[in-house]
C-alpha atoms as a PDB file:
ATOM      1  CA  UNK A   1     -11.423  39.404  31.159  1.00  0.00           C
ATOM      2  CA  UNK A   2     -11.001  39.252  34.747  1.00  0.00           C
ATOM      3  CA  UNK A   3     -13.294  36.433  36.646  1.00  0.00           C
ATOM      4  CA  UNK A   4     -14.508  38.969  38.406  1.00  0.00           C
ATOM      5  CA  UNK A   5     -15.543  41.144  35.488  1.00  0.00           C
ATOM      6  CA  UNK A   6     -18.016  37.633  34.400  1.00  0.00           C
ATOM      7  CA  UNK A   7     -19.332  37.590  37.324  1.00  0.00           C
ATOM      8  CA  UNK A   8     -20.496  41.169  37.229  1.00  0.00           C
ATOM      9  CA  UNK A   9     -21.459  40.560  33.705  1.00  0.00           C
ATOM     10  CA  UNK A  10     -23.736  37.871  35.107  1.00  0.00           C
ATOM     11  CA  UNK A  11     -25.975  40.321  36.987  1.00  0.00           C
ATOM     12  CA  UNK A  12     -26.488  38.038  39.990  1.00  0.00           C
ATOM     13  CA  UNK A  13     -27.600  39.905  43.244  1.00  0.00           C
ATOM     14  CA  UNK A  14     -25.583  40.089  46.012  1.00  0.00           C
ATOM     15  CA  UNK A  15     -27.953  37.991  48.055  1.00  0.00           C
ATOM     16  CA  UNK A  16     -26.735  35.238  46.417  1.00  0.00           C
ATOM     17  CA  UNK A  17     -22.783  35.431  46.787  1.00  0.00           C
ATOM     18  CA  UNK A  18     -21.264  32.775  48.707  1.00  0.00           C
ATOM     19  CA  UNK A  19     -17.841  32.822  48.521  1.00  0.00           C
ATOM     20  CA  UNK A  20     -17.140  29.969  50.158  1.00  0.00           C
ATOM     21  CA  UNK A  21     -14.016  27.859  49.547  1.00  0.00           C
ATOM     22  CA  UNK A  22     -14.673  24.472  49.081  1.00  0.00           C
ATOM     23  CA  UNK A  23     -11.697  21.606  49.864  1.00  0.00           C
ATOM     24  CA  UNK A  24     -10.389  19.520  47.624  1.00  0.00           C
ATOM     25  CA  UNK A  25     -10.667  16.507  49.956  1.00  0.00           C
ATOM     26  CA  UNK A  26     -14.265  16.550  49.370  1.00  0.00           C
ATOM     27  CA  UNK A  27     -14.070  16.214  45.585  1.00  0.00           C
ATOM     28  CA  UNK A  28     -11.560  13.343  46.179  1.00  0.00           C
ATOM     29  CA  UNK A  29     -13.884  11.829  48.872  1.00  0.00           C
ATOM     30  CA  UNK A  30     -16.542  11.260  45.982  1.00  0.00           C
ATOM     31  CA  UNK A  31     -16.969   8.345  44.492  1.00  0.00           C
ATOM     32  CA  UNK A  32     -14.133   6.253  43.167  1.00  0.00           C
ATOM     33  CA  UNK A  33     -11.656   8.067  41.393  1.00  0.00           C
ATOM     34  CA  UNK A  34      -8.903   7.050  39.299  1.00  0.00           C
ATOM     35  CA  UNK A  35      -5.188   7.274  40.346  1.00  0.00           C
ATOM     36  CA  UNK A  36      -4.995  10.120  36.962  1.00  0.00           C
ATOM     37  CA  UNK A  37      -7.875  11.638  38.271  1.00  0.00           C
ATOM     38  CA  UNK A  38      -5.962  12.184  41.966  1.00  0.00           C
ATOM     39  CA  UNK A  39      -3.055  13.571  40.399  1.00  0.00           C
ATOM     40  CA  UNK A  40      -5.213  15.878  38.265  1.00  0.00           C
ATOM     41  CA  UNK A  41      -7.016  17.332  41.127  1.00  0.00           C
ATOM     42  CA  UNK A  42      -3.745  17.568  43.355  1.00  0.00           C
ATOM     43  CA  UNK A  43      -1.953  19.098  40.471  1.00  0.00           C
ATOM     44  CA  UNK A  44      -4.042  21.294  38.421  1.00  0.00           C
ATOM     45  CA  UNK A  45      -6.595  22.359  40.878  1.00  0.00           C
ATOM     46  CA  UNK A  46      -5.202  25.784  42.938  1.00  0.00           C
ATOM     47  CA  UNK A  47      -8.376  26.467  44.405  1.00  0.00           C
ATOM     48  CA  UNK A  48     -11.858  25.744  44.262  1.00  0.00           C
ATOM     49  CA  UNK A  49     -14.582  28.274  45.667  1.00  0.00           C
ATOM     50  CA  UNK A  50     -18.467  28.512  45.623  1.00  0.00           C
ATOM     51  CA  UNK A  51     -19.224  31.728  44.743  1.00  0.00           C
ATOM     52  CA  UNK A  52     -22.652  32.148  44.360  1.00  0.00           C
ATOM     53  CA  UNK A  53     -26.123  30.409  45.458  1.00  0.00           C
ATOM     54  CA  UNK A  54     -29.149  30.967  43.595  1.00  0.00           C
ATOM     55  CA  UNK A  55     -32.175  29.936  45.622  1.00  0.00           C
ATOM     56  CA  UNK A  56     -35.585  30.299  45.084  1.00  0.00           C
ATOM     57  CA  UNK A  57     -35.126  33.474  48.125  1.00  0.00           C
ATOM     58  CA  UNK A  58     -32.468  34.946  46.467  1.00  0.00           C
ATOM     59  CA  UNK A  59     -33.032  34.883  42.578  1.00  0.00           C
ATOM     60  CA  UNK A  60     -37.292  34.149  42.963  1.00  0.00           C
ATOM     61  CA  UNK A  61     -37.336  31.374  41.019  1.00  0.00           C
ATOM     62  CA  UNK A  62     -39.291  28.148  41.320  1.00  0.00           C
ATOM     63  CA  UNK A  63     -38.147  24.839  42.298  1.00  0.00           C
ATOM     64  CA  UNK A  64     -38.348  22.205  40.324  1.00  0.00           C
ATOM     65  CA  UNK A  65     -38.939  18.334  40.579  1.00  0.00           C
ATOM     66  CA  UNK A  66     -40.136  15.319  38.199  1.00  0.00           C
ATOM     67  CA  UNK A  67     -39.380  11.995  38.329  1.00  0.00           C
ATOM     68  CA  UNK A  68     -36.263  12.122  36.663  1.00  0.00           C
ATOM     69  CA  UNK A  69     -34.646  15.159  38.229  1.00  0.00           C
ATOM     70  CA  UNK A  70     -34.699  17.824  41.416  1.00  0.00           C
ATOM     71  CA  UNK A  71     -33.765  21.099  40.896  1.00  0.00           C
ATOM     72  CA  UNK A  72     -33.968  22.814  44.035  1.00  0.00           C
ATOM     73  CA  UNK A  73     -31.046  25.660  43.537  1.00  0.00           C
ATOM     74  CA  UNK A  74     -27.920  26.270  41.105  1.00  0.00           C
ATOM     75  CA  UNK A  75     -24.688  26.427  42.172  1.00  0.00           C
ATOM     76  CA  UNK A  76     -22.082  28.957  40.645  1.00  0.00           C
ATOM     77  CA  UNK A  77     -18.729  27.370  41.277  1.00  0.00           C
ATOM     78  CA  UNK A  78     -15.120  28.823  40.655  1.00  0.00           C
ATOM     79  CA  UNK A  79     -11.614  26.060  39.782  1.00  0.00           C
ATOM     80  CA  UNK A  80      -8.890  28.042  39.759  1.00  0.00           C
ATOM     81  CA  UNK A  81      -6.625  25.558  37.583  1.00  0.00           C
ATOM     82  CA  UNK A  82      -2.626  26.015  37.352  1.00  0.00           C
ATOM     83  CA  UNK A  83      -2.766  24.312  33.860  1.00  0.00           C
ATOM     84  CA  UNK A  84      -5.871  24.012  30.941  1.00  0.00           C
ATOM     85  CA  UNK A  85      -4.532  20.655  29.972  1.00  0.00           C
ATOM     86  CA  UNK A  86      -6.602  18.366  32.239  1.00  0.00           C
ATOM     87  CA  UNK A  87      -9.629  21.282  32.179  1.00  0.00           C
ATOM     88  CA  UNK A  88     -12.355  18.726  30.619  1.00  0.00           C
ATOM     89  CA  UNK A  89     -11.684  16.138  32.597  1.00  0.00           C
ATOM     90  CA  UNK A  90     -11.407  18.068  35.657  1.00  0.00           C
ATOM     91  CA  UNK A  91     -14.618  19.505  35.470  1.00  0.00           C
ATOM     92  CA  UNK A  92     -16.335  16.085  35.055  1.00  0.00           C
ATOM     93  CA  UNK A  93     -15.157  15.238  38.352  1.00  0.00           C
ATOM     94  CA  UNK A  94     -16.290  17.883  39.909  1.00  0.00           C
ATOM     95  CA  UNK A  95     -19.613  17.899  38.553  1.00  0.00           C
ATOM     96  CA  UNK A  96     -20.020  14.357  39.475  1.00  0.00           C
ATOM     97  CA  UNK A  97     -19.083  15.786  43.036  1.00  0.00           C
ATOM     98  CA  UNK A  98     -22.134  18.091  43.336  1.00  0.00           C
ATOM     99  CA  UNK A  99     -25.534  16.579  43.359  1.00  0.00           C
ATOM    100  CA  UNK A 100     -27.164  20.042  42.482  1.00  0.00           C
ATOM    101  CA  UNK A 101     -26.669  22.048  38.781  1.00  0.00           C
ATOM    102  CA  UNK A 102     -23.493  23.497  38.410  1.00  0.00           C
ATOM    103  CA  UNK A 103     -22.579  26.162  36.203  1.00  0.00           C
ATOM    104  CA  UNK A 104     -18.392  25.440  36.304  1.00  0.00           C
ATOM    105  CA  UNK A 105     -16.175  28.549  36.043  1.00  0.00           C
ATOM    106  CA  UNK A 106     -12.730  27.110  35.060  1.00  0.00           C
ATOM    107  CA  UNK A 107      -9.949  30.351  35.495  1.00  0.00           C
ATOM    108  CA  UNK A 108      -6.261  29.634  33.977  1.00  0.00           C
ATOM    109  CA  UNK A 109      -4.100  32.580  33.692  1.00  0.00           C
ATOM    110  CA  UNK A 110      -6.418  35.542  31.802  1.00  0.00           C
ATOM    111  CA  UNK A 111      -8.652  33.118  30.577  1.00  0.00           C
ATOM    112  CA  UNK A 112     -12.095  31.432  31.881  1.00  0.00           C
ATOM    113  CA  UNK A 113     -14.224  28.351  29.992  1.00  0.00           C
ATOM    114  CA  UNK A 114     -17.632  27.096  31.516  1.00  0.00           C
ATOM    115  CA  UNK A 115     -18.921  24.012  32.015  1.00  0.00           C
ATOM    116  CA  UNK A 116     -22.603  22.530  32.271  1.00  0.00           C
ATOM    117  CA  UNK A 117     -24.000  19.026  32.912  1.00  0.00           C
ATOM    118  CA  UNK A 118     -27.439  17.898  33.912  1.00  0.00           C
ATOM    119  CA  UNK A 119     -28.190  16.240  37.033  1.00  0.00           C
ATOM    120  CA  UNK A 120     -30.938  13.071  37.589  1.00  0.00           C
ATOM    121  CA  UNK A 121     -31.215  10.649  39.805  1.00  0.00           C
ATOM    122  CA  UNK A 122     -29.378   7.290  39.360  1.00  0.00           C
ATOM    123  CA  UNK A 123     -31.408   4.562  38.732  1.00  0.00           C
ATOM    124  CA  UNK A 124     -28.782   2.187  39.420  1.00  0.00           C
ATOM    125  CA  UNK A 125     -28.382   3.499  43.684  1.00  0.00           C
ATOM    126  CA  UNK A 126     -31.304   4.669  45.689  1.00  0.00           C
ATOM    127  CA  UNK A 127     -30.517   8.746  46.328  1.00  0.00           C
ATOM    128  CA  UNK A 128     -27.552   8.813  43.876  1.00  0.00           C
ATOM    129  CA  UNK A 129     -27.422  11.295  41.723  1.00  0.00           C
ATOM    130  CA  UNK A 130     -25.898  11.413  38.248  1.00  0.00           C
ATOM    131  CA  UNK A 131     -24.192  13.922  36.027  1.00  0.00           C
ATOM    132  CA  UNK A 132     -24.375  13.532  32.033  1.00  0.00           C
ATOM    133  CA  UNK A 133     -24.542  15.833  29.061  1.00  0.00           C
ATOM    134  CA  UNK A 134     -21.459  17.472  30.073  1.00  0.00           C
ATOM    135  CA  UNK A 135     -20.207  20.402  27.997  1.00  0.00           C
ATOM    136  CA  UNK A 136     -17.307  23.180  28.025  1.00  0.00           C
ATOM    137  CA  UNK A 137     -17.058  26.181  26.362  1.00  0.00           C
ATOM    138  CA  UNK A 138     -13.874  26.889  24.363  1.00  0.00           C
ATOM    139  CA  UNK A 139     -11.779  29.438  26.299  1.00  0.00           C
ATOM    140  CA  UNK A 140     -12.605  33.176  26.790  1.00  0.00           C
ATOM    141  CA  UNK A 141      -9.716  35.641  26.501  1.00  0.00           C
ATOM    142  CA  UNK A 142      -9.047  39.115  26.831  1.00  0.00           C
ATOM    143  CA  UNK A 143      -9.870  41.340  24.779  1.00  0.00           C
ATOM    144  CA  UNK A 144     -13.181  39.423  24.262  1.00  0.00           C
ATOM    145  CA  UNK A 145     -14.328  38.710  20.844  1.00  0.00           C
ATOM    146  CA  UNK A 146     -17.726  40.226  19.829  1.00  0.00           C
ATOM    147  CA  UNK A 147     -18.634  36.628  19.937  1.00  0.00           C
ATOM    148  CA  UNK A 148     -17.617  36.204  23.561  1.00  0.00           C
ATOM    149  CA  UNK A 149     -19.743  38.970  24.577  1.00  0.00           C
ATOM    150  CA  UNK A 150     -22.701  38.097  23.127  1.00  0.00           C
ATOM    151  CA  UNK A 151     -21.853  34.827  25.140  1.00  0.00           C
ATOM    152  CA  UNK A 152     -21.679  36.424  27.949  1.00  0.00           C
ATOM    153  CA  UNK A 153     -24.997  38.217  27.873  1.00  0.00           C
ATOM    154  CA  UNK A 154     -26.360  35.261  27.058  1.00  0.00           C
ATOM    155  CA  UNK A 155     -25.621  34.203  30.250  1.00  0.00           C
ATOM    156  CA  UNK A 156     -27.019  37.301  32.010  1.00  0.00           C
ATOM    157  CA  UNK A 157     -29.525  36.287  34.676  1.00  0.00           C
ATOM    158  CA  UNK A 158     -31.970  38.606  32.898  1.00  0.00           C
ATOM    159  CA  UNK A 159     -31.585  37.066  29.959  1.00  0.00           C
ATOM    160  CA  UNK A 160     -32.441  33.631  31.417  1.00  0.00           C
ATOM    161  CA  UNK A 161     -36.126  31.635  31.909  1.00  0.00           C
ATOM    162  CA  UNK A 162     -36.970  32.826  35.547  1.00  0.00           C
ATOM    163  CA  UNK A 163     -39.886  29.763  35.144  1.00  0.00           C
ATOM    164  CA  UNK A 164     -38.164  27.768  37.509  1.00  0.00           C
ATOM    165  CA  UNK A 165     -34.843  26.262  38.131  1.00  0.00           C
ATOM    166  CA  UNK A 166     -34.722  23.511  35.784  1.00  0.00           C
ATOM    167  CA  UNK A 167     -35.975  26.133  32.699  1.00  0.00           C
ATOM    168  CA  UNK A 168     -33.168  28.424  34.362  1.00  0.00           C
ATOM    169  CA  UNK A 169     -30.528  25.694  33.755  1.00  0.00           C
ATOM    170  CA  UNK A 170     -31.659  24.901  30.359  1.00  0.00           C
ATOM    171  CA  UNK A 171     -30.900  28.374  29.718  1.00  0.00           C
ATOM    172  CA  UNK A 172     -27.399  27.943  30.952  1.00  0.00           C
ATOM    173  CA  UNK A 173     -26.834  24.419  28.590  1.00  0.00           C
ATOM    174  CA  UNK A 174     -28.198  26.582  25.986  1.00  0.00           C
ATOM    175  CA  UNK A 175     -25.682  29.414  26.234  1.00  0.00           C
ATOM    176  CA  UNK A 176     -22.732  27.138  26.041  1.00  0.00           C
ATOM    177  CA  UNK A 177     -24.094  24.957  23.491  1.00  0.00           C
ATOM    178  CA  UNK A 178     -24.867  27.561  21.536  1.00  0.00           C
ATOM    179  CA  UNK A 179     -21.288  29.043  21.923  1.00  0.00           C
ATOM    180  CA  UNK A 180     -19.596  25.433  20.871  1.00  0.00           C
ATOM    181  CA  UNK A 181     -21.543  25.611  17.904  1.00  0.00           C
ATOM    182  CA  UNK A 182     -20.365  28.904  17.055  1.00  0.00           C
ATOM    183  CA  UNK A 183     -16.930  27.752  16.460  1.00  0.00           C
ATOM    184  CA  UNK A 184     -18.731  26.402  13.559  1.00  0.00           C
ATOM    185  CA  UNK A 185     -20.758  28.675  12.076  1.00  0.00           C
ATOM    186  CA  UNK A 186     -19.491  31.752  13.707  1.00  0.00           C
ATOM    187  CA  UNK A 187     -22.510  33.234  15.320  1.00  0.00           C
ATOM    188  CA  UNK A 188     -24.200  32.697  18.182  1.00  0.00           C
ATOM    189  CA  UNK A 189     -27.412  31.111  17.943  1.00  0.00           C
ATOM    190  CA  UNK A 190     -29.289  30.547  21.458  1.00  0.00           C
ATOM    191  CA  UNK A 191     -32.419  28.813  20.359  1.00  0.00           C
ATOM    192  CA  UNK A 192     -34.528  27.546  22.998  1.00  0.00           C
ATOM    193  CA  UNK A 193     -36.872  26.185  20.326  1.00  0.00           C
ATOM    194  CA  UNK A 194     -34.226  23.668  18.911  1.00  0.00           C
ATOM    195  CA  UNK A 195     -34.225  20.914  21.126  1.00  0.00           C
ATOM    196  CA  UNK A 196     -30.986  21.037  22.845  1.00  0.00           C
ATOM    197  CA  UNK A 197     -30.257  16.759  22.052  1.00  0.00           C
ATOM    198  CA  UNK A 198     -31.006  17.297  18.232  1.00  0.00           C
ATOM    199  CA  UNK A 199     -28.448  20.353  18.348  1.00  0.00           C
ATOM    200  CA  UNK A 200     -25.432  18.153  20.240  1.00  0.00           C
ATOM    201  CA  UNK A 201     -25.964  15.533  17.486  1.00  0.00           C
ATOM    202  CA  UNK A 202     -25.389  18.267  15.200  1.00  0.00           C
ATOM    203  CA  UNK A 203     -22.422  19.171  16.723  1.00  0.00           C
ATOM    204  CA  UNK A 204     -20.939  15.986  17.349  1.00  0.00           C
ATOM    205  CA  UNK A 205     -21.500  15.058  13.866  1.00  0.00           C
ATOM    206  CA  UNK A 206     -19.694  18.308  12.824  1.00  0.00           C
ATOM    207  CA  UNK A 207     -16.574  17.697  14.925  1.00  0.00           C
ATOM    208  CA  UNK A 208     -15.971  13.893  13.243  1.00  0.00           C
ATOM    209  CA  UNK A 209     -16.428  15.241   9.878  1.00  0.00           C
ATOM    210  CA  UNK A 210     -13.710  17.822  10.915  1.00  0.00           C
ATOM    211  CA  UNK A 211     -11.598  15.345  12.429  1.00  0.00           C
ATOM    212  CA  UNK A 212     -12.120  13.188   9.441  1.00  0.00           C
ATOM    213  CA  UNK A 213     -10.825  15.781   6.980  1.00  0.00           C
ATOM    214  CA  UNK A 214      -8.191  16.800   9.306  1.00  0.00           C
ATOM    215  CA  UNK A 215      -6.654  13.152   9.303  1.00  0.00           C
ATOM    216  CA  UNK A 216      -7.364  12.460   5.676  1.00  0.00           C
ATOM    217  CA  UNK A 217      -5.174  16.079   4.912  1.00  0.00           C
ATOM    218  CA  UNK A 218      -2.889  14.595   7.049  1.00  0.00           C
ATOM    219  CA  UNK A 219      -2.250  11.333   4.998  1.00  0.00           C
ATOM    220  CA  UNK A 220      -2.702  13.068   1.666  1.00  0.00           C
ATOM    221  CA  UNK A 221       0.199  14.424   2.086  1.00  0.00           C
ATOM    222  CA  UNK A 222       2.311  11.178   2.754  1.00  0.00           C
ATOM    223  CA  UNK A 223       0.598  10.303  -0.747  1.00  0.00           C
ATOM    224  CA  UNK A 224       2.940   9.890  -3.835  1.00  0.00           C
ATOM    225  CA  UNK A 225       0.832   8.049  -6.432  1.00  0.00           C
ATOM    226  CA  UNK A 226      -1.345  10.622  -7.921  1.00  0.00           C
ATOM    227  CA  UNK A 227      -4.311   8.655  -8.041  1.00  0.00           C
ATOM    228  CA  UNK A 228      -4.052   8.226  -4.853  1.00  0.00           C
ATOM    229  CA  UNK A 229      -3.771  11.814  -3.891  1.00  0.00           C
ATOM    230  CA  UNK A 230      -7.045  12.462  -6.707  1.00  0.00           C
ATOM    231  CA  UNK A 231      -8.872   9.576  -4.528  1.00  0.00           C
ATOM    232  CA  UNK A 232      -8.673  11.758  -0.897  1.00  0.00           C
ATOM    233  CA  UNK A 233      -9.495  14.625  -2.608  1.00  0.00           C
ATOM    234  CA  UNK A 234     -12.649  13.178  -3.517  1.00  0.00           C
ATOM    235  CA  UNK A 235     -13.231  12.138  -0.580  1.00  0.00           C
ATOM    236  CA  UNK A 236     -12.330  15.382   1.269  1.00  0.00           C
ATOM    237  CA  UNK A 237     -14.303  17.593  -1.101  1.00  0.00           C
ATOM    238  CA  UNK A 238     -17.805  15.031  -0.346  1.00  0.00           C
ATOM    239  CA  UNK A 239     -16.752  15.476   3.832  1.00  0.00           C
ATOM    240  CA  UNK A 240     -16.317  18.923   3.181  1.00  0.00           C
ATOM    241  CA  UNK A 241     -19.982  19.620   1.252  1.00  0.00           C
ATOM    242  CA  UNK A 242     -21.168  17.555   4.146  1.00  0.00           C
ATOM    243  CA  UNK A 243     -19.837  19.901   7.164  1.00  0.00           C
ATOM    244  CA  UNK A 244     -21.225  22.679   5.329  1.00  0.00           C
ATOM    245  CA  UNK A 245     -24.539  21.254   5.636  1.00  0.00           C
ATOM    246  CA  UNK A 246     -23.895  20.167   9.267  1.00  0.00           C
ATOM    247  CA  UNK A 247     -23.070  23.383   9.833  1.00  0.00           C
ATOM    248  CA  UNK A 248     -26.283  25.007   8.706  1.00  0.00           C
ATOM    249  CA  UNK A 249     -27.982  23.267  11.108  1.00  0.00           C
ATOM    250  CA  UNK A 250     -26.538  24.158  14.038  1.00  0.00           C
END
């Protein structure tokens, strides 16, 4: 799928295309980056372009403020990367670079991932603002899985909270959490209802039980005493029952 073709799948009027190309120099300008970060951003990062605006004039949707957050508009950015290796990492330091809510379109070759983070203010430096929560979709390739389109309605503007910004946002966490998740349990579940912390403790408690069997496999095999080998097995089949439940939850 073409970036392009997203886009249109997004249903966003035209009022709100940008198009604007944004320079590098002002990414690197923020805050104090790391020497890898540089190189990432000099290296990885082709192009970097704000394509759309919504505003409260050009999608009719309500700001939003508390006294944790400001939600005044979302920003629909494009990173046109030259290599997926540095992708996560890359799109932390962008976000960090915008003080408004970013939904991140990363583009490598035929394939596109999104990114999400939530914005507050610091309370370490008067008017900073702070990105956490981030998240990234796994990659979207062509032909799209029936998965990946149900993703990317999801992520329809129609198919959003139109409350106000913040609820609009949510919306957009809860698309891509939903479709991290899937790579679980293999549908897409976007839940409003669940609250979206309780669901990323579910997942991260899904990926170390994964990563736990996957290394315990790995030494198993390394294994020559039997009872040894009896011993992991154990152990994998109790991690195993235990995903499985993790999994039902999501």
């Amino acid at each position: 799928m073409s970036v392009e073709a997203f886009f249109d799948r997004l249903g966003l009027p035209e009022a709100s295309r940008v198009d604007k190309r944004i320079f590098k120099r002002m990414v690197l300008d923020h805050g104090k980056l790391t020497a890898a970060d540089k190189k990432a951003l000099s290296d990885d990062v082709s192009k970097l372009t704000w394509k759309y605006a919504l505003k409260a004039d050009t999608v009719q949707v309500l700001p939003y403020e508390d006294a944790e957050r400001e939600y005044l508009e979302i920003a629909i950015v494009e990173a046109l990367l030259s290599n997926r290796g540095r992708a996560a990492r890359i799109a932390e330091i962008i976000q960090r670079a915008i003080p408004y809510p970013v939904l991140l379109v990363l583009v490598e070759g035929s394939g596109l991932c999104l990114n999400v983070a939530h914005k507050r203010f610091s309370r370490a430096e008067e008017g900073g603002i702070v990105a956490e929560g981030f998240l990234c979709s796994p990659w979207l390739e062509q032909p799209l899985s029936d998965l990946d389109r149900e993703f990317c309605q999801a992520l329809a503007l129609s198919r959003l909270s139109r409350v106000d910004f913040f609820a609009l946002y949510r919306g957009m966490v809860n698309a891509v959490l939903a479709r991290m998740c899937a790579e679980f349990s293999g549908t897409l579940v976007v839940d409003g209802r669940q609250p979206e912390q309780d669901r990323r403790q579910r997942l991260e408690q899904c990926h170390d039980l994964d990563r736990e069997i996957t290394s315990l496999r790995a030494v198993i095999r390394d294994q020559n005493r039997f009872a040894d080998q009896v011993e992991l097995n154990t152990r994998i089949k109790e991690l195993e029952a235990r995903l499985l439940e993790a999994k039902a939850g999501l």
